[in-house]
N, C-alpha and C. Protein backbone atom coordinates (compact mmCIF):
# COMPACT_ATOMS: atom_id res chain seq x y z
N UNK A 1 0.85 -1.18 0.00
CA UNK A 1 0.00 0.00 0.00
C UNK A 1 0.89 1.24 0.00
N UNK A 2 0.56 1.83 -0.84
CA UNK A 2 1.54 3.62 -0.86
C UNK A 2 0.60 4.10 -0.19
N UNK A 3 2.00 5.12 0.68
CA UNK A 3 1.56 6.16 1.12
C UNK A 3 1.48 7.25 0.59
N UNK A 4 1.07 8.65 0.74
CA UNK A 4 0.48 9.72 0.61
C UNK A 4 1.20 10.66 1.11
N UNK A 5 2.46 10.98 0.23
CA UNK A 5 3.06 12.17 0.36
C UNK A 5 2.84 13.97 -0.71
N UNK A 6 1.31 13.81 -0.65
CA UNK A 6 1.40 14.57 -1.14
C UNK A 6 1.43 16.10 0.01
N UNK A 7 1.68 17.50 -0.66
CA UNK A 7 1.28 18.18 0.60
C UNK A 7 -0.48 18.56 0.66
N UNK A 8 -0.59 18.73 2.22
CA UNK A 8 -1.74 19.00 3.01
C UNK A 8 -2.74 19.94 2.18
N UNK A 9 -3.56 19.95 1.61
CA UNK A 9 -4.75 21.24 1.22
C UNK A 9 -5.26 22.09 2.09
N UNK A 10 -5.30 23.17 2.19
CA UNK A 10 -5.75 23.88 3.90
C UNK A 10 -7.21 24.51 3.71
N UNK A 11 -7.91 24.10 2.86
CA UNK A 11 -9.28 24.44 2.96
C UNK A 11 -10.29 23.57 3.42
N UNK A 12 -9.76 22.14 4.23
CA UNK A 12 -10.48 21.66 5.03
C UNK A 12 -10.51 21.63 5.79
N UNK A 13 -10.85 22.23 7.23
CA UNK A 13 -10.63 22.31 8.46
C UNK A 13 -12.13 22.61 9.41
N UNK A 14 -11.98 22.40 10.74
CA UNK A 14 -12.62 22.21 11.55
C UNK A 14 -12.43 23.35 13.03
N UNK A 15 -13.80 24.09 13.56
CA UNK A 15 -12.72 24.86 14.79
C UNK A 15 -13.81 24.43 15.93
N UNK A 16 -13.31 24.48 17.14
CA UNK A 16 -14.46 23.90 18.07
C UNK A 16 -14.04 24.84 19.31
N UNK A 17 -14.85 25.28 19.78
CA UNK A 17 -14.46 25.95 21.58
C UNK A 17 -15.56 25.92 22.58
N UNK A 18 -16.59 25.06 22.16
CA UNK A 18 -17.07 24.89 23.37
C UNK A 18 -17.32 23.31 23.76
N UNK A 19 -17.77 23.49 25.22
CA UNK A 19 -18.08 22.46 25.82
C UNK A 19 -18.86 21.32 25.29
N UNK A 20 -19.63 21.79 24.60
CA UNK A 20 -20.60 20.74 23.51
C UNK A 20 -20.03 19.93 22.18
N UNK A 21 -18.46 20.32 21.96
CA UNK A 21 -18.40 20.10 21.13
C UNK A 21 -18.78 20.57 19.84
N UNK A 22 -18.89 21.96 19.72
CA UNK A 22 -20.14 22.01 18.48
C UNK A 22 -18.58 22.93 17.32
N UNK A 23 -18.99 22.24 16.41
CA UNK A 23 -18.04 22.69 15.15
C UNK A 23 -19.13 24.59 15.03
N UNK A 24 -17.95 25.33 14.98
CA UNK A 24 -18.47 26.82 14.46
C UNK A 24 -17.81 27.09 12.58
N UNK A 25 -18.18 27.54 12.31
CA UNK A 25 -17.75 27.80 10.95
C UNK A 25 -17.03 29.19 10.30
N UNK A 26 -15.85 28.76 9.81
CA UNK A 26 -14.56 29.82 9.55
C UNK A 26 -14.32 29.52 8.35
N UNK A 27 -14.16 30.89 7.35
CA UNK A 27 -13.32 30.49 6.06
C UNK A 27 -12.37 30.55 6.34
N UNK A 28 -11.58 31.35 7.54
CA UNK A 28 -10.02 31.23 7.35
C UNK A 28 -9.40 31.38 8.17
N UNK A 29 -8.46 30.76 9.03
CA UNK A 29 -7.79 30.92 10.27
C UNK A 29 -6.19 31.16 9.96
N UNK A 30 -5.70 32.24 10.72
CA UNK A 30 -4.60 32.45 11.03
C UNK A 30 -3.95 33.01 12.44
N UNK A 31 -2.87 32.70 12.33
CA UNK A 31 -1.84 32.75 13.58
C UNK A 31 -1.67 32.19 14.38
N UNK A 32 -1.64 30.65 13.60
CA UNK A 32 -0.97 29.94 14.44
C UNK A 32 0.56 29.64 14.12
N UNK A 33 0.85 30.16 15.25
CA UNK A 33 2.31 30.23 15.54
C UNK A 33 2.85 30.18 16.51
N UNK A 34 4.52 29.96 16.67
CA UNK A 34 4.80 29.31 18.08
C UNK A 34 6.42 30.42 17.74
N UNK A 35 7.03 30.94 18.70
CA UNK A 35 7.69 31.71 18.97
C UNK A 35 8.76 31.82 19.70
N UNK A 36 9.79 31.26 19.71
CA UNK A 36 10.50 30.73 20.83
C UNK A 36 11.93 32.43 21.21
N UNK A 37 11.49 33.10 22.03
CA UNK A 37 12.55 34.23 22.28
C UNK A 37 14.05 33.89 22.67
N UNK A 38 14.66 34.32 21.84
CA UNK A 38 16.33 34.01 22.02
C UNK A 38 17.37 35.17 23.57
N UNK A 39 17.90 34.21 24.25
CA UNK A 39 18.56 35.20 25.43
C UNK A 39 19.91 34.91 24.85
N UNK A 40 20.43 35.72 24.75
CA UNK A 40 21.74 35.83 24.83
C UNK A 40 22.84 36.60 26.41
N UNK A 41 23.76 35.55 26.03
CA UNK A 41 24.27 36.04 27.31
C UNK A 41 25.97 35.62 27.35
N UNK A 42 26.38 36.22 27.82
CA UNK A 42 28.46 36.15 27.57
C UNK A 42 28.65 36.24 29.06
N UNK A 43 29.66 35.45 29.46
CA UNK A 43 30.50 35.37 31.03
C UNK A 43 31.25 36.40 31.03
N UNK A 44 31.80 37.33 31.89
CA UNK A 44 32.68 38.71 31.37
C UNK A 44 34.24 37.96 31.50
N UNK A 45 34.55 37.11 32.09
CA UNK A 45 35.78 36.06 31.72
C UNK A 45 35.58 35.50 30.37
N UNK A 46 34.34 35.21 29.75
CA UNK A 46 35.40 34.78 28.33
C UNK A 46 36.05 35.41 27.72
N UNK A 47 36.56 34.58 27.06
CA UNK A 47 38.15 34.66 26.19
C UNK A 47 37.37 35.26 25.02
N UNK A 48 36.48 35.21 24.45
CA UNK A 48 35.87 35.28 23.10
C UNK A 48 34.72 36.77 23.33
N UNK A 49 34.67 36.93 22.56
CA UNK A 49 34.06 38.73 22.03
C UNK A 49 33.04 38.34 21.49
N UNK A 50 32.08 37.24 22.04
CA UNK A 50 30.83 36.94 21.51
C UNK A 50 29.97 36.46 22.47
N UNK A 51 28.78 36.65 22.30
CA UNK A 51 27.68 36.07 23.17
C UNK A 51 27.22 34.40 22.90
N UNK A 52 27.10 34.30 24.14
CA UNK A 52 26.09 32.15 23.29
C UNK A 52 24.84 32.54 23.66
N UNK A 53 23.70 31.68 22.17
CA UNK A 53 22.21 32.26 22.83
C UNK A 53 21.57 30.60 23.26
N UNK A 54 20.41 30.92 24.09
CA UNK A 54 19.97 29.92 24.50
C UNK A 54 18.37 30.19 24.15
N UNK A 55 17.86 29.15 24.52
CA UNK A 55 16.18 29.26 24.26
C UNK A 55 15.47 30.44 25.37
N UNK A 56 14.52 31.02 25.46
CA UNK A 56 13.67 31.56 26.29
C UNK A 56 12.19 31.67 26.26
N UNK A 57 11.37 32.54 26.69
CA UNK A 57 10.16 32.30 26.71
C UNK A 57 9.57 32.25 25.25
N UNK A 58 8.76 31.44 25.20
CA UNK A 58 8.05 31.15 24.04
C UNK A 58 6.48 32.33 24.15
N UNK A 59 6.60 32.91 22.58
CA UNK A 59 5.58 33.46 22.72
C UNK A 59 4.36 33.41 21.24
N UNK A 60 3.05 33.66 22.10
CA UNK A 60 2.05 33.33 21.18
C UNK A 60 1.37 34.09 20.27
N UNK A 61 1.20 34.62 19.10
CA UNK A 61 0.46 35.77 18.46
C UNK A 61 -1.13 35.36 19.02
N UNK A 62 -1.45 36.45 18.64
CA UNK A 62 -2.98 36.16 18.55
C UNK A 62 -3.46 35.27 17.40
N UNK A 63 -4.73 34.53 17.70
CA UNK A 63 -5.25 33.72 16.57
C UNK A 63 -6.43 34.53 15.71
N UNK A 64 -6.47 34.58 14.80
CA UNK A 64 -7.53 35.58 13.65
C UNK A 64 -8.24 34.50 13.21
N UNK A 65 -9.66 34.33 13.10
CA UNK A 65 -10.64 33.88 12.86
C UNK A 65 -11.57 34.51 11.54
N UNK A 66 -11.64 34.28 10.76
CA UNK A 66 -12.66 34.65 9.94
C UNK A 66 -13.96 34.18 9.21
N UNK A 67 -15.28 35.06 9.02
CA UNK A 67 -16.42 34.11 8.71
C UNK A 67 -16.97 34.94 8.15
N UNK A 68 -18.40 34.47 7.59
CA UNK A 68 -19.73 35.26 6.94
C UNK A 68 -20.12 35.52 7.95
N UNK A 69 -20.94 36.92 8.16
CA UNK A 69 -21.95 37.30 9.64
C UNK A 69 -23.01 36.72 8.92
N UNK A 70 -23.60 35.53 10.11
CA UNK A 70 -25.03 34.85 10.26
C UNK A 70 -25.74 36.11 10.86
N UNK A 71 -27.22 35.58 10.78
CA UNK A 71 -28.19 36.46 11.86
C UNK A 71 -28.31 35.12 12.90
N UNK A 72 -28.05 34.19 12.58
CA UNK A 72 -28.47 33.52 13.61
C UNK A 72 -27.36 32.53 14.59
N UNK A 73 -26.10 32.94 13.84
CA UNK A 73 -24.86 32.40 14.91
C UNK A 73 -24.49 33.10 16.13
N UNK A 74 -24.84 33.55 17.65
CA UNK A 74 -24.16 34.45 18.12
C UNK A 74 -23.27 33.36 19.22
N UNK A 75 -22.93 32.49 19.21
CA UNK A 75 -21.83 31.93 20.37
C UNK A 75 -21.00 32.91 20.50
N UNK A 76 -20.08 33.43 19.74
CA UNK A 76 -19.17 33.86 20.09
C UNK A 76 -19.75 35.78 20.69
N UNK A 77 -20.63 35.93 20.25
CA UNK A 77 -21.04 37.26 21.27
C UNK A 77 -21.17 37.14 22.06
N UNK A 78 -22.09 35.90 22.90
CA UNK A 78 -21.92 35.12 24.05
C UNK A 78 -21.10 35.21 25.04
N UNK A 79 -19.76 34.40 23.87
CA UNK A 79 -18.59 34.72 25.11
C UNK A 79 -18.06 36.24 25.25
N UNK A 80 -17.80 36.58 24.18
CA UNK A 80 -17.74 37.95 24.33
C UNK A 80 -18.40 38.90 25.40
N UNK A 81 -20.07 38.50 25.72
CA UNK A 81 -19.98 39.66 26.85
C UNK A 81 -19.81 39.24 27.72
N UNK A 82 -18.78 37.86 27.97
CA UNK A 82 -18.74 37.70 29.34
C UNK A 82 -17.89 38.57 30.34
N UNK A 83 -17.36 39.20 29.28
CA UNK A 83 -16.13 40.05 29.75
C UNK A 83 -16.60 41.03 30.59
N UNK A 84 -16.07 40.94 31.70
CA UNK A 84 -16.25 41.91 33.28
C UNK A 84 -14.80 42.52 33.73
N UNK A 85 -14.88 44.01 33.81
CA UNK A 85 -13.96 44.29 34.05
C UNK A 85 -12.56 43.98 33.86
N UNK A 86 -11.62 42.57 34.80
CA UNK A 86 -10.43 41.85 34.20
C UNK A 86 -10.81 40.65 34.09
N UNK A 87 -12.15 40.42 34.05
CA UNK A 87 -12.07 38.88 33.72
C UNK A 87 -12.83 38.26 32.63
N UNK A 88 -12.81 37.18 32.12
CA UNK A 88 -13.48 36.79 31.00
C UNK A 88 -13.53 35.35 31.14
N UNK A 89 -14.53 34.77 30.24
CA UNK A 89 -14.42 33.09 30.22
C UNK A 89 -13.46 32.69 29.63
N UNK A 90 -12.30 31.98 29.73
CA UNK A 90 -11.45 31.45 28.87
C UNK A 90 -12.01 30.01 28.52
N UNK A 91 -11.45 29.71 27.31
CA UNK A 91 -11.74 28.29 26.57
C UNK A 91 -10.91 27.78 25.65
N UNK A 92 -10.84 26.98 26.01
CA UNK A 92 -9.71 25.93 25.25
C UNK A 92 -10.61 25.59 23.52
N UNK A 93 -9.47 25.79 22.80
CA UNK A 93 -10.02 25.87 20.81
C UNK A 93 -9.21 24.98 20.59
N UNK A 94 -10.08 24.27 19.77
CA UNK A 94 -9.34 23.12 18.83
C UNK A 94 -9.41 23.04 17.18
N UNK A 95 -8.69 23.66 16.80
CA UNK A 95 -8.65 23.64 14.95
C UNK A 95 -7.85 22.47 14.34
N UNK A 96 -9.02 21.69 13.69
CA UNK A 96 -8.12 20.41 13.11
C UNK A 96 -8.31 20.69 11.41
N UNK A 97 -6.96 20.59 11.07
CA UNK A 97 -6.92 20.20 9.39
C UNK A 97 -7.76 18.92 9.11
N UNK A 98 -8.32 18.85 8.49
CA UNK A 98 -8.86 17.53 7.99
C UNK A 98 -8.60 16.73 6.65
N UNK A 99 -8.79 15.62 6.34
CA UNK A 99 -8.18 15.04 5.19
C UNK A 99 -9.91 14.86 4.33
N UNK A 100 -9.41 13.94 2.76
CA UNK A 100 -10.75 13.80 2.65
C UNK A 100 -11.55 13.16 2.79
N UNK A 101 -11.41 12.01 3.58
CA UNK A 101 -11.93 11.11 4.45
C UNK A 101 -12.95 11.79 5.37
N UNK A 102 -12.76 13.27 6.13
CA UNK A 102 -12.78 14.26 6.76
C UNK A 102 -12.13 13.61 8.28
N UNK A 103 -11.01 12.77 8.36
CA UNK A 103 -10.14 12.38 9.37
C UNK A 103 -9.23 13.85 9.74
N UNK A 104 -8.90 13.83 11.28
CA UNK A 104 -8.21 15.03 11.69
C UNK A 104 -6.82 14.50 10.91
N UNK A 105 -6.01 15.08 10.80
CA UNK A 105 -4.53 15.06 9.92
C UNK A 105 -3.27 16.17 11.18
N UNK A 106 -3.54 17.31 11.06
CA UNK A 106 -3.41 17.76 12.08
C UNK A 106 -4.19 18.76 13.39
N UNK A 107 -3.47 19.02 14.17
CA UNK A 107 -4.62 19.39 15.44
C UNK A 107 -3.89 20.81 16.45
N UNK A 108 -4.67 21.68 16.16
CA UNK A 108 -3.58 22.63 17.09
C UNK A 108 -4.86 23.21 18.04
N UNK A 109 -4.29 22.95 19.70
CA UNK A 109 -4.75 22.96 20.78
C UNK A 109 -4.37 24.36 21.19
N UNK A 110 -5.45 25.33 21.70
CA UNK A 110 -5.47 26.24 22.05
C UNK A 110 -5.70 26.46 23.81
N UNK A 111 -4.94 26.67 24.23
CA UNK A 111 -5.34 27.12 25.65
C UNK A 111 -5.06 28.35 25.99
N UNK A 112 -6.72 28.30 27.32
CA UNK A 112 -6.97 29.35 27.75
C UNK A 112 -7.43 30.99 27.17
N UNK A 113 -7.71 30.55 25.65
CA UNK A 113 -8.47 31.81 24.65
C UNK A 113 -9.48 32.67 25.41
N UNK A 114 -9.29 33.61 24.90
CA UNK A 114 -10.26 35.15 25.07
C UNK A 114 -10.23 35.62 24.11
N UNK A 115 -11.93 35.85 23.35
CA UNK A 115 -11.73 37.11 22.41
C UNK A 115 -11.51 38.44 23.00
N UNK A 116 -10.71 39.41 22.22
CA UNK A 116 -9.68 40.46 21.87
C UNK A 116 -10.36 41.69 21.48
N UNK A 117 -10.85 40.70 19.99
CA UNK A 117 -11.38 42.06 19.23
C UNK A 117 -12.27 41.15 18.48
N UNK A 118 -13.33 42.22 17.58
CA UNK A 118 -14.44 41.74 16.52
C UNK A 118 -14.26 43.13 15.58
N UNK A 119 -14.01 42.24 14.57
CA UNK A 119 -14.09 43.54 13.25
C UNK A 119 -15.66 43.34 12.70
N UNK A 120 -16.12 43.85 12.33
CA UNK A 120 -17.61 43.87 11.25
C UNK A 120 -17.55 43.61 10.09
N UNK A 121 -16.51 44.18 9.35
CA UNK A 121 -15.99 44.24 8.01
C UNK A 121 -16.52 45.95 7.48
N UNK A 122 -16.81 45.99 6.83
CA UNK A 122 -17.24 47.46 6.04
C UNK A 122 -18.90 47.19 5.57
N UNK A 123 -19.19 47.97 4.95
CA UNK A 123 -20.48 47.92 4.56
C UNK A 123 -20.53 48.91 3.08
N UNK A 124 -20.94 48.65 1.93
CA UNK A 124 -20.70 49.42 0.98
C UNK A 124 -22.17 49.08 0.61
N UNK A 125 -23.03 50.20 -0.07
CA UNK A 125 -24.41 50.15 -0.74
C UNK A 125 -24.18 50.02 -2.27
N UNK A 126 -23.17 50.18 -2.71
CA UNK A 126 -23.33 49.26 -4.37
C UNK A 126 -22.46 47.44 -4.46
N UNK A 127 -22.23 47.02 -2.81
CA UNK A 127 -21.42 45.91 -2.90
C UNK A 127 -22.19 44.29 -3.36
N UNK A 128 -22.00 43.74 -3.52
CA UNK A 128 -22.70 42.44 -3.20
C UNK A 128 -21.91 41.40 -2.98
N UNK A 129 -20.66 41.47 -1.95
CA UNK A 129 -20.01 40.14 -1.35
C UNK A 129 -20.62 39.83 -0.06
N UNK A 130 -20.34 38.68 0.66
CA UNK A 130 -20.55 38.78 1.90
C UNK A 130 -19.95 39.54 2.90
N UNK A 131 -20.52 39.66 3.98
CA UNK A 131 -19.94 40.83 5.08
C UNK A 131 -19.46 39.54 5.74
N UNK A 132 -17.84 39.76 6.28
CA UNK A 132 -17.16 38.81 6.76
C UNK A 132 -16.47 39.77 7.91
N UNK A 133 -16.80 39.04 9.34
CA UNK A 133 -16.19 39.43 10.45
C UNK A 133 -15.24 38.90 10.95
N UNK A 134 -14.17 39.63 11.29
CA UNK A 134 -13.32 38.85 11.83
C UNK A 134 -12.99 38.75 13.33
N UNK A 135 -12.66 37.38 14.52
CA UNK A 135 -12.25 37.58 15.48
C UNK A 135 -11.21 37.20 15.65
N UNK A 136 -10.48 37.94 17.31
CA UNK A 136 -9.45 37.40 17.35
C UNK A 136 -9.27 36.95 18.82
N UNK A 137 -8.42 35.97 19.07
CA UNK A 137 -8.30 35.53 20.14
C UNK A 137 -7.50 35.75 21.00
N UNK A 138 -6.49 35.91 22.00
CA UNK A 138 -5.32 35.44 22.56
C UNK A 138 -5.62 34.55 23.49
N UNK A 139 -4.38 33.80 23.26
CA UNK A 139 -4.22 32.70 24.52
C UNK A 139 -3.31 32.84 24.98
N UNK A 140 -2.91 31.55 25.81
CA UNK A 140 -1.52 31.30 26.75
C UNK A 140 -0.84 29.87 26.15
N UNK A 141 -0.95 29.72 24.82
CA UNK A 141 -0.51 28.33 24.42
C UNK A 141 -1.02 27.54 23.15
N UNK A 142 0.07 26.77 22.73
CA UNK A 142 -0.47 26.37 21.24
C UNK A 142 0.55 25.22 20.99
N UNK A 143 -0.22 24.00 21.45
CA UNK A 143 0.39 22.56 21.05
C UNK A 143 -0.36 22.07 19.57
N UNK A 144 0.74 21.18 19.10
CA UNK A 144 0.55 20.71 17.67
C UNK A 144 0.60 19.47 17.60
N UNK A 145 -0.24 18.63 17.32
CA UNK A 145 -0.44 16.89 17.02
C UNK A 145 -0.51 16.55 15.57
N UNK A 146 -0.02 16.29 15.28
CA UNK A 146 -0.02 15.35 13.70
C UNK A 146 -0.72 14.01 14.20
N UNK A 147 -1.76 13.28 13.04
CA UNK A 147 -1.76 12.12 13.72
C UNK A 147 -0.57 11.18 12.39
């Protein structure tokens, strides 16, 4: 049996953040990314006129979400007003690539998300595309599973 080296298609995917399990619907996700900050640092005894760097804190962009505005999707306004003063609901997001089987392929685990911001998009009176909003998230973390 051959395997399947072709590369990944990224217009199949899946995003989930609540407790129910319930798939929400995105044309397009970005920022996922992982960030690893470089320290550099020199002994004032070395012999050498250079620094060695080592790993340091890893850091996370925000995640950008994008969709058609439903009239009848509001989960994510939901969480949105949960926001009180400094606190908010956080929730763990799960965006899986999918194959065409619709099997997960890969899986990137979000912890501890808060929406950020909500764009509307624009509004033009001679337009006729969809009005696509965008959100965004931050978290505290972003693990990656291949299966």
């Amino acid at each position: 049996m051959a395997t399947n080296n072709y590369p990944l298609p990224v217009f199949h995917f899946s995003v989930k953040w609540s407790d129910d399990d319930e798939n929400i619907n995105f044309s397009e996700v970005s920022g996922l990314n992982i960030e690893t900050q470089v320290i550099e640092y020199r002994n004032g005894a070395n012999q050498e006129y250079t620094t060695f760097k080592m790993p340091g804190i890893k850091k996370f962009p925000n995640i950008t979400l994008k969709r058609g505005t439903t009239a009848t999707d509001n989960g994510f306004y939901k969480w949105w007003n949960t926001a009180n003063l400094n606190t908010i609901e956080r929730r763990d997001v799960t965006i899986t690539l999918l194959n065409e089987k619709h099997e997960a392929v890969v899986t990137w685990n979000v912890k501890n998300a808060f929406p950020t911001k909500v764009d509307f998009g624009g509004l033009k009176a001679n337009g006729n595309e969809v009005l696509i909003e965008t959100l965004e998230l931050a978290h505290e973390g972003l693990s990656v599973v291949r299966k």
